[in-house]
Protein backbone atom coordinates (compact mmCIF):
# COMPACT_ATOMS: atom_id res chain seq x y z
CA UNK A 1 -80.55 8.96 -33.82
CA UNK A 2 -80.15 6.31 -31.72
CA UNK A 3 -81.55 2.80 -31.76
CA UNK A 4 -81.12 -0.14 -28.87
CA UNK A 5 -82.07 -3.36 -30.49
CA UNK A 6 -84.64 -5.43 -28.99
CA UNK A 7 -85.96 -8.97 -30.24
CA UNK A 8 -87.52 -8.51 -33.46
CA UNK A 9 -85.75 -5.65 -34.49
CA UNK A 10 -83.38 -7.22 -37.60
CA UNK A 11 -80.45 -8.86 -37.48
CA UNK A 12 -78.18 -6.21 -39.24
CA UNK A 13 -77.21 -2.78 -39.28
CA UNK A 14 -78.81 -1.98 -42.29
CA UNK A 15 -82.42 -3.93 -40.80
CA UNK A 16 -82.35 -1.82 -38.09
CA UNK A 17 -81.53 1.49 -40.05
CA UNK A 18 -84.54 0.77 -42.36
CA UNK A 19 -86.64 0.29 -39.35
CA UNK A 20 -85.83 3.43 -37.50
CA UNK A 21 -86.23 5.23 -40.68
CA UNK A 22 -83.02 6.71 -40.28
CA UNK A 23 -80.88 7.89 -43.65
CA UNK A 24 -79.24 4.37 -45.73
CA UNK A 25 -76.20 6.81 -47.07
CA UNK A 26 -75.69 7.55 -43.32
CA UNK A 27 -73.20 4.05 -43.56
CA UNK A 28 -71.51 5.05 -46.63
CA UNK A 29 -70.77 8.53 -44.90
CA UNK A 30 -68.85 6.72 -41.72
CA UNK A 31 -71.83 8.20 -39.34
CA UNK A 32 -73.10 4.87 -38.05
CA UNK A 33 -71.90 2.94 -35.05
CA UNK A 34 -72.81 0.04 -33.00
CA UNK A 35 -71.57 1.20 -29.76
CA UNK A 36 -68.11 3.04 -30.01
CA UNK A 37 -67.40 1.08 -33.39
CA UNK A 38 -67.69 2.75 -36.86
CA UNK A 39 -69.69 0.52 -39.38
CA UNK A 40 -68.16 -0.06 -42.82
CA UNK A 41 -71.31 -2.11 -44.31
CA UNK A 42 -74.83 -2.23 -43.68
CA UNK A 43 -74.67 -6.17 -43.64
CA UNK A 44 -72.85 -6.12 -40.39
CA UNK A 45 -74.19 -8.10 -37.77
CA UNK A 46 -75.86 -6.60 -34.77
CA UNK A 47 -77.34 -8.25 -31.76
CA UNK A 48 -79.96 -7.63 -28.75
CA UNK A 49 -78.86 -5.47 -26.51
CA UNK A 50 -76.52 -3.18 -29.26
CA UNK A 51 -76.49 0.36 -29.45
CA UNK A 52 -76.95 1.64 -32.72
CA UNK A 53 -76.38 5.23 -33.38
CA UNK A 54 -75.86 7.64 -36.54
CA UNK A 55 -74.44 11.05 -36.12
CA UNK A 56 -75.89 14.11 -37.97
CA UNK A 57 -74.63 15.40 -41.47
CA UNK A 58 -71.08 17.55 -40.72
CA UNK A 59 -72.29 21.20 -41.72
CA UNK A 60 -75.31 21.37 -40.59
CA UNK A 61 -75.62 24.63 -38.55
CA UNK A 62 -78.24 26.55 -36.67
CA UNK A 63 -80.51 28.82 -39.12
CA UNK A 64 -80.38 32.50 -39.22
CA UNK A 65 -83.72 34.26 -37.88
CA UNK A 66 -86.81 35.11 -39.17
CA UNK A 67 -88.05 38.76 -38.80
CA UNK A 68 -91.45 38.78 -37.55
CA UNK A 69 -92.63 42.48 -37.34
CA UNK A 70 -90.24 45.46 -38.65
CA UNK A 71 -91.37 49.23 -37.28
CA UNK A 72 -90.33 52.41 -36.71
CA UNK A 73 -89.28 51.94 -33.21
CA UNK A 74 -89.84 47.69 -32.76
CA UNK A 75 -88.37 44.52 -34.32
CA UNK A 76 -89.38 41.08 -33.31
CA UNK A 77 -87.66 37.60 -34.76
CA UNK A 78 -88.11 34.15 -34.30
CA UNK A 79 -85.71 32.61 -32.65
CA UNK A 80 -84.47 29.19 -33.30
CA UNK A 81 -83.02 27.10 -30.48
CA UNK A 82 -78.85 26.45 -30.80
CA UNK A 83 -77.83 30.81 -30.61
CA UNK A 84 -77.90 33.10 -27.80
CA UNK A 85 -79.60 36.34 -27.77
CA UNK A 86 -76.90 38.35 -27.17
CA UNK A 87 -72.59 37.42 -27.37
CA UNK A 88 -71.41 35.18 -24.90
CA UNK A 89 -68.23 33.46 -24.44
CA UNK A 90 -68.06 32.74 -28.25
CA UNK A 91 -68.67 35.88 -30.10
CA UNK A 92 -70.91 37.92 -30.90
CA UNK A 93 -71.37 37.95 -35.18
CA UNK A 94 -73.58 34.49 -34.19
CA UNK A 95 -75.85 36.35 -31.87
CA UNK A 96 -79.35 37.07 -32.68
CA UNK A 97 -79.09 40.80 -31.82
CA UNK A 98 -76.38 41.10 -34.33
CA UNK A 99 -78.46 38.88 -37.31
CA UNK A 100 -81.74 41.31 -36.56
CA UNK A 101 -79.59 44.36 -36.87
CA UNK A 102 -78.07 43.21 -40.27
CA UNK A 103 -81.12 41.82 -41.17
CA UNK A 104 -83.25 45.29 -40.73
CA UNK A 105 -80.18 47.44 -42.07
CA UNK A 106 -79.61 49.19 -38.52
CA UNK A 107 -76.58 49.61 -36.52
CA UNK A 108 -76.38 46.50 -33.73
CA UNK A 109 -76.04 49.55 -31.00
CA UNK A 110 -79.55 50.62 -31.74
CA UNK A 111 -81.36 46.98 -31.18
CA UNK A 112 -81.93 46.07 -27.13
CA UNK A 113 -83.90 43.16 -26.45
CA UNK A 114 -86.65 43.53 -24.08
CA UNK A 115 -86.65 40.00 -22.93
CA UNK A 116 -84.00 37.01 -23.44
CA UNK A 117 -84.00 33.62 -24.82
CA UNK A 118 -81.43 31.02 -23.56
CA UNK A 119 -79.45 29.86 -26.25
CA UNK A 120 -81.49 26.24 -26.54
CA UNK A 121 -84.69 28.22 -26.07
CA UNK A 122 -86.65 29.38 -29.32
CA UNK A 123 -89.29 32.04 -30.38
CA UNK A 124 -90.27 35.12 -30.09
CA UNK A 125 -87.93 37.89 -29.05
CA UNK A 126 -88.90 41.55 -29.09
CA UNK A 127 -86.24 44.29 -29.83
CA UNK A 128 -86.58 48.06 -29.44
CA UNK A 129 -84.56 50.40 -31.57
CA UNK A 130 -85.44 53.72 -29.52
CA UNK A 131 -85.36 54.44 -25.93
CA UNK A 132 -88.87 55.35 -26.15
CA UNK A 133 -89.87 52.17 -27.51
CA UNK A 134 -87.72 50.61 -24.59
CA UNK A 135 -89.75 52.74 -21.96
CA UNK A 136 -93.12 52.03 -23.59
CA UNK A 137 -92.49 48.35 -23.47
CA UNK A 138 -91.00 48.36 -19.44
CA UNK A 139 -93.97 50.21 -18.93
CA UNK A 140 -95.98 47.71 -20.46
CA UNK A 141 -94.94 44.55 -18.68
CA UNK A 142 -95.63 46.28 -15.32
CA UNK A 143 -98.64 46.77 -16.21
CA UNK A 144 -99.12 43.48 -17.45
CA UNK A 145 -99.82 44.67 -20.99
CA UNK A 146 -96.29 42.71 -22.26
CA UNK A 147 -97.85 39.21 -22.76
CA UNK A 148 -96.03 35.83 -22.86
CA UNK A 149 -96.74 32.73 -24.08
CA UNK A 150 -94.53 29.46 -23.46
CA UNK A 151 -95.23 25.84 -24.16
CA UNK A 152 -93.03 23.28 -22.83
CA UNK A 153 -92.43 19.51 -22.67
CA UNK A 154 -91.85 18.73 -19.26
CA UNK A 155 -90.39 15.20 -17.86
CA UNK A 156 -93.52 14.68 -15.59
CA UNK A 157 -97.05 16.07 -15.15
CA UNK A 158 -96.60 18.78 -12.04
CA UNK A 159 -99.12 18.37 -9.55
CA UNK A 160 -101.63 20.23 -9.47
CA UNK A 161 -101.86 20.44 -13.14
CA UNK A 162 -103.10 24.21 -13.08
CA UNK A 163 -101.95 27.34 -11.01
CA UNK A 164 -99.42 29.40 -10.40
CA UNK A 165 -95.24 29.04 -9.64
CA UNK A 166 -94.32 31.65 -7.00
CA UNK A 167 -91.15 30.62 -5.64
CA UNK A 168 -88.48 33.29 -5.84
CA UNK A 169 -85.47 33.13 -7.93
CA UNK A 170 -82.14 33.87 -7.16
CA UNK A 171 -78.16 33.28 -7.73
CA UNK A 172 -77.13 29.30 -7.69
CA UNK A 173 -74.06 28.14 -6.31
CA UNK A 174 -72.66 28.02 -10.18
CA UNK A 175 -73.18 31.83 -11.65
CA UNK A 176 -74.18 30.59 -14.49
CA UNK A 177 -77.67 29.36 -13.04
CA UNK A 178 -80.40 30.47 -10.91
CA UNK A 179 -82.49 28.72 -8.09
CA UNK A 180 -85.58 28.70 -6.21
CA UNK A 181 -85.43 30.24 -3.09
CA UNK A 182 -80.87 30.91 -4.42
CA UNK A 183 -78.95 33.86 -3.28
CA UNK A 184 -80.02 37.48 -3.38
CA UNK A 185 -83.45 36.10 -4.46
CA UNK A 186 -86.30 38.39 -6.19
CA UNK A 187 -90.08 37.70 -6.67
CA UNK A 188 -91.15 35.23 -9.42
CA UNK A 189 -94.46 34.30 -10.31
CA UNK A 190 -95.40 31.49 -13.52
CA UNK A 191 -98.67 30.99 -14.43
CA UNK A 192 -98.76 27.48 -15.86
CA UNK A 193 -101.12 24.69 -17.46
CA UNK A 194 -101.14 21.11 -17.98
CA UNK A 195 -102.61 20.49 -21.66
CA UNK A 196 -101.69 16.68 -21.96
CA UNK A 197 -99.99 13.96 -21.19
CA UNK A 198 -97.90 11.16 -22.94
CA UNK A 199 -97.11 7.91 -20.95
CA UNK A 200 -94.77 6.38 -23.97
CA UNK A 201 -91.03 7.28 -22.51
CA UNK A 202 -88.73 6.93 -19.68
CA UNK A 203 -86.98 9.45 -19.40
CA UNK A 204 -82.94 8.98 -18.50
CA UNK A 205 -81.37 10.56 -15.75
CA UNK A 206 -78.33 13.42 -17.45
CA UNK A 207 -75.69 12.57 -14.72
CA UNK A 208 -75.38 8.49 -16.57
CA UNK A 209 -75.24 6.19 -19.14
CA UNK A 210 -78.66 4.70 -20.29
CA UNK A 211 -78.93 0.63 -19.97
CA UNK A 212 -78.02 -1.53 -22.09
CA UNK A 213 -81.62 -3.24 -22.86
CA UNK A 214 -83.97 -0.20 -21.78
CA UNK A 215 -86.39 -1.00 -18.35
CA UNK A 216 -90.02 -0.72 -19.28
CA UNK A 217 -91.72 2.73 -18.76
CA UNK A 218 -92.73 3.72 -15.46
CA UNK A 219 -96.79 3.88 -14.82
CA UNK A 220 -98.72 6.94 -15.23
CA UNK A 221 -97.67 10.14 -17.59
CA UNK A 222 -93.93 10.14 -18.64
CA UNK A 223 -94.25 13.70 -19.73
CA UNK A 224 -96.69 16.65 -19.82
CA UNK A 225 -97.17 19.62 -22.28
CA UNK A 226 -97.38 22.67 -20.64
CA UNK A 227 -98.57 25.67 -20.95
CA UNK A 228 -96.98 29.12 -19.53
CA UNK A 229 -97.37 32.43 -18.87
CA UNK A 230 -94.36 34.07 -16.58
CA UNK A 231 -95.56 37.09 -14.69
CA UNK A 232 -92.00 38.58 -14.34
CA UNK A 233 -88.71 38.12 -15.96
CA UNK A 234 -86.65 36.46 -14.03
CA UNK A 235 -83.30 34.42 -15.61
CA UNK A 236 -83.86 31.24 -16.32
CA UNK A 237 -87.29 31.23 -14.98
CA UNK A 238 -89.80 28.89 -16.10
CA UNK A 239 -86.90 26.36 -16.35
CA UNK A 240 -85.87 27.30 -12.35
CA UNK A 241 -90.08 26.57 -11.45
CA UNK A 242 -90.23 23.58 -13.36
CA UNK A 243 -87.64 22.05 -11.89
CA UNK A 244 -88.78 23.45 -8.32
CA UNK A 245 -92.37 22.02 -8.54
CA UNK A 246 -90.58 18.24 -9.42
CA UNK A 247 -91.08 18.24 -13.19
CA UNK A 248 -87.67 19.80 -14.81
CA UNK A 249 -88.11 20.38 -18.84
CA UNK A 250 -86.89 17.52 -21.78
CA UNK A 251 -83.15 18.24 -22.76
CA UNK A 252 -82.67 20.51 -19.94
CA UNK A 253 -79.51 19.47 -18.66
CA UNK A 254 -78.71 22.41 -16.27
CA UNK A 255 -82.00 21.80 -14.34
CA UNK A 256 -82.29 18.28 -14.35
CA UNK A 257 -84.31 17.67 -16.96
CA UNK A 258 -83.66 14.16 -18.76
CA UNK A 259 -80.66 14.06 -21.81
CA UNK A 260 -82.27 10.83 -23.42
CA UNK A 261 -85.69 9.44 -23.03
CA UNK A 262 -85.85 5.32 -24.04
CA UNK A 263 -88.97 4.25 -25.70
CA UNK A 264 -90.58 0.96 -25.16
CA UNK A 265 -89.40 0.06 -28.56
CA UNK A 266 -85.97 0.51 -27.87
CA UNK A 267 -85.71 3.88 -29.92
CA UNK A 268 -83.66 6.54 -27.79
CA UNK A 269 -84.28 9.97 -27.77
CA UNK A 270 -81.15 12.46 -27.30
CA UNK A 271 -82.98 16.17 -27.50
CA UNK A 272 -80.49 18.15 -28.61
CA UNK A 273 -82.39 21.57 -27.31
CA UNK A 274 -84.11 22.44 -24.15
CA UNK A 275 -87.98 21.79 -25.10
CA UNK A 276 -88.94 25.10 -24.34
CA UNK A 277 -90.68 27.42 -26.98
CA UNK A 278 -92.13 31.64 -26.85
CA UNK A 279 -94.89 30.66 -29.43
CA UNK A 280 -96.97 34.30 -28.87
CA UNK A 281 -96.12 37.73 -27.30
CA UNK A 282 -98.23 40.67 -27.55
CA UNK A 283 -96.79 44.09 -27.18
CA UNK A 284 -97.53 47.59 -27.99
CA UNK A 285 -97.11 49.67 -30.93
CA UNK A 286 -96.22 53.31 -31.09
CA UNK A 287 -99.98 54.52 -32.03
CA UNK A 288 -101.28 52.07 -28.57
CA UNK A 289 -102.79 49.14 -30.54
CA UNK A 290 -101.48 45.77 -29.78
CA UNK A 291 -99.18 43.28 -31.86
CA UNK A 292 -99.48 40.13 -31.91
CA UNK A 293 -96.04 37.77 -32.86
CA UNK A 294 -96.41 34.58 -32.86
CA UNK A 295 -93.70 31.67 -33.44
CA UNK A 296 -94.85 28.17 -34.94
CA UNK A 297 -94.14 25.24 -32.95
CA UNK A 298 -90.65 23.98 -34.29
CA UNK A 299 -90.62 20.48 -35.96
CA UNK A 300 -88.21 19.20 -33.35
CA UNK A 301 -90.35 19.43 -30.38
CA UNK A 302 -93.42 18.54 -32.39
CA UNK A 303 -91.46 15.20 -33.15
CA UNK A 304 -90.02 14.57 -30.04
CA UNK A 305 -94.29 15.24 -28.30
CA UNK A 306 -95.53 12.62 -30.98
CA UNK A 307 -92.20 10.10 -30.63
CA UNK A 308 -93.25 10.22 -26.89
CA UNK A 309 -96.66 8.90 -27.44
CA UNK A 310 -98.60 12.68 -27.05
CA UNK A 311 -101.33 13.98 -29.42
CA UNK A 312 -100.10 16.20 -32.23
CA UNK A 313 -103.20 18.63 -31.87
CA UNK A 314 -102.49 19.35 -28.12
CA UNK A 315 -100.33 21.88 -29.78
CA UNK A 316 -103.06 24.10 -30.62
CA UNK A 317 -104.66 24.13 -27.02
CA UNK A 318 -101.29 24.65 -26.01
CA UNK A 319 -100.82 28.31 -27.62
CA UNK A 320 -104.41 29.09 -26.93
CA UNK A 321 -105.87 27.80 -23.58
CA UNK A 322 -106.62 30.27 -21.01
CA UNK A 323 -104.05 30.03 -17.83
CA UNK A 324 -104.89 30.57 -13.98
């Protein structure tokens, strides 16, 4: 959390922890600062203009996943944000493919995700365990069977507010991204929808410090909820059109999506995930019928939608409305 104090706010560390609501034992655990200094007592004197910020608990680490649908040939978990899908540079005991296969009792070689989550990305991801259930499900995305459903917080409103992202995706100059219209590009297509707005925030640029005493926020919508459907699979690719059509996602750093968002109270927002969700994919079974797996909205970006002014029950529209 972090807190810029405005007129009004309290004249102490402790006033302005009580009004942010943030944790009192946070002091007593050395996790609150005023600027780069460490406080020692909650008596200590702030002043207009101070930033006031308190670190999360040490130990708290990213949650294993939840196992959404178990078959013969298909396993589907719920993702949360903070691990990759598969190892990366770090390992790969942390990686989701390896918690579903210990979680289902099945050797890690046997479980091959049919689509990816970025590591800051959560929801649904869909795993077969044969290559039958692999060829079933590639089949089923061509023929547009293999639905998707993504909501988003996005820094701005795109404009228009409905259609469809087409721009194709390729290599960036840094391998680790992609970009519209990059390198060795390949057709992408993003069906998207504008289901509100919030006009509370302004967001901060990632590449520099906010202000001291926060600038008021900028007229007209601050940030939209979206709704998406992508058509293919492309890396990176509802992130890539976002960004492309002028309105990169909350926390996404790599696109240009703001790292902190002020409010006009002075509170600061730091996302500490990319506010990008899979709350729904439908895929086939093995007997033909459909199934239906569907992620709840996590807390964090229903928090960080309502801390930037937007209506909690635009969530629901948000999973459900019908896209372009």
């Amino acid at each position: 959390m972090r807190w810029i104090v405005r007129p009004g706010d309290g004249r102490t560390v402790g006033a302005i922890l009580a009004r942010a609501g943030a944790d009192a034992q946070a002091v007593g655990d050395g996790r609150v600062f005023v600027g780069r200094r460490r406080v020692r007592r909650a008596d200590e004197a702030v002043c207009e203009g101070d930033e006031v910020s308190v670190a999360a608990p040490r130990g708290v680490a990213a949650t294993g996943a939840r196992i959404l649908l178990h078959e013969d040939d298909l396993v589907a978990a719920d993702k949360p944000a903070g691990i990759p899908t598969i190892a990366d540079h770090a390992g790969a005991a942390h990686a989701l493919v390896a918690l579903v296969a210990r979680a289902v009792g099945v050797d890690e070689a046997r479980v091959h995700p049919t689509s990816r989550l970025d590591r800051d990305v959560s929801g649904v991801v869909v795993f077969a365990l044969t290559p039958a259930a692999a060829a079933r499900l590639k089949s089923a995305r061509a023929a547009g069977t293999y639905e998707r459903r993504y909501v988003a917080i996005a820094s701005r409103a795109p404009d228009p507010a409905r259609g469809t992202w087409d721009a194709p995706i390729g290599r960036a100059r840094d391998p680790r991204l992609r970009a519209a219209n990059g390198r060795d590009a390949a057709p992408a297509s993003t069906r998207y929808a504008v289901v509100a707005t919030a006009a509370a925030a302004a967001p901060r640029d990632a590449s520099g410090p906010a202000p001291a005493t926060p600038a008021p926020a900028p007229p007209g919508p601050a940030a939209a909820l979206l709704a998406a459907g992508p058509v293919t699979g492309r890396t990176h690719q509802i992130r890539v059109h976002a960004a492309h059509a002028g309105c990169p996602l909350v926390g996404d750093r790599d696109y240009g999506g703001p790292a902190r968002v002020t409010l006009p109270t002075g509170r600061v927002l730091e996302p500490r995930r990319i506010a990008l969700h899979a709350a729904r994919v439908v895929v086939p079974g093995a007997d033909g019928r459909a199934r239906t797996l569907v992620s709840p909205v996590p807390d964090a970006l229903r928090d960080l939608w309502t801390a930037l002014g937007g209506e909690p029950g635009a969530w629901e529209e948000s999973t459900s409305c019908a896209l372009p």
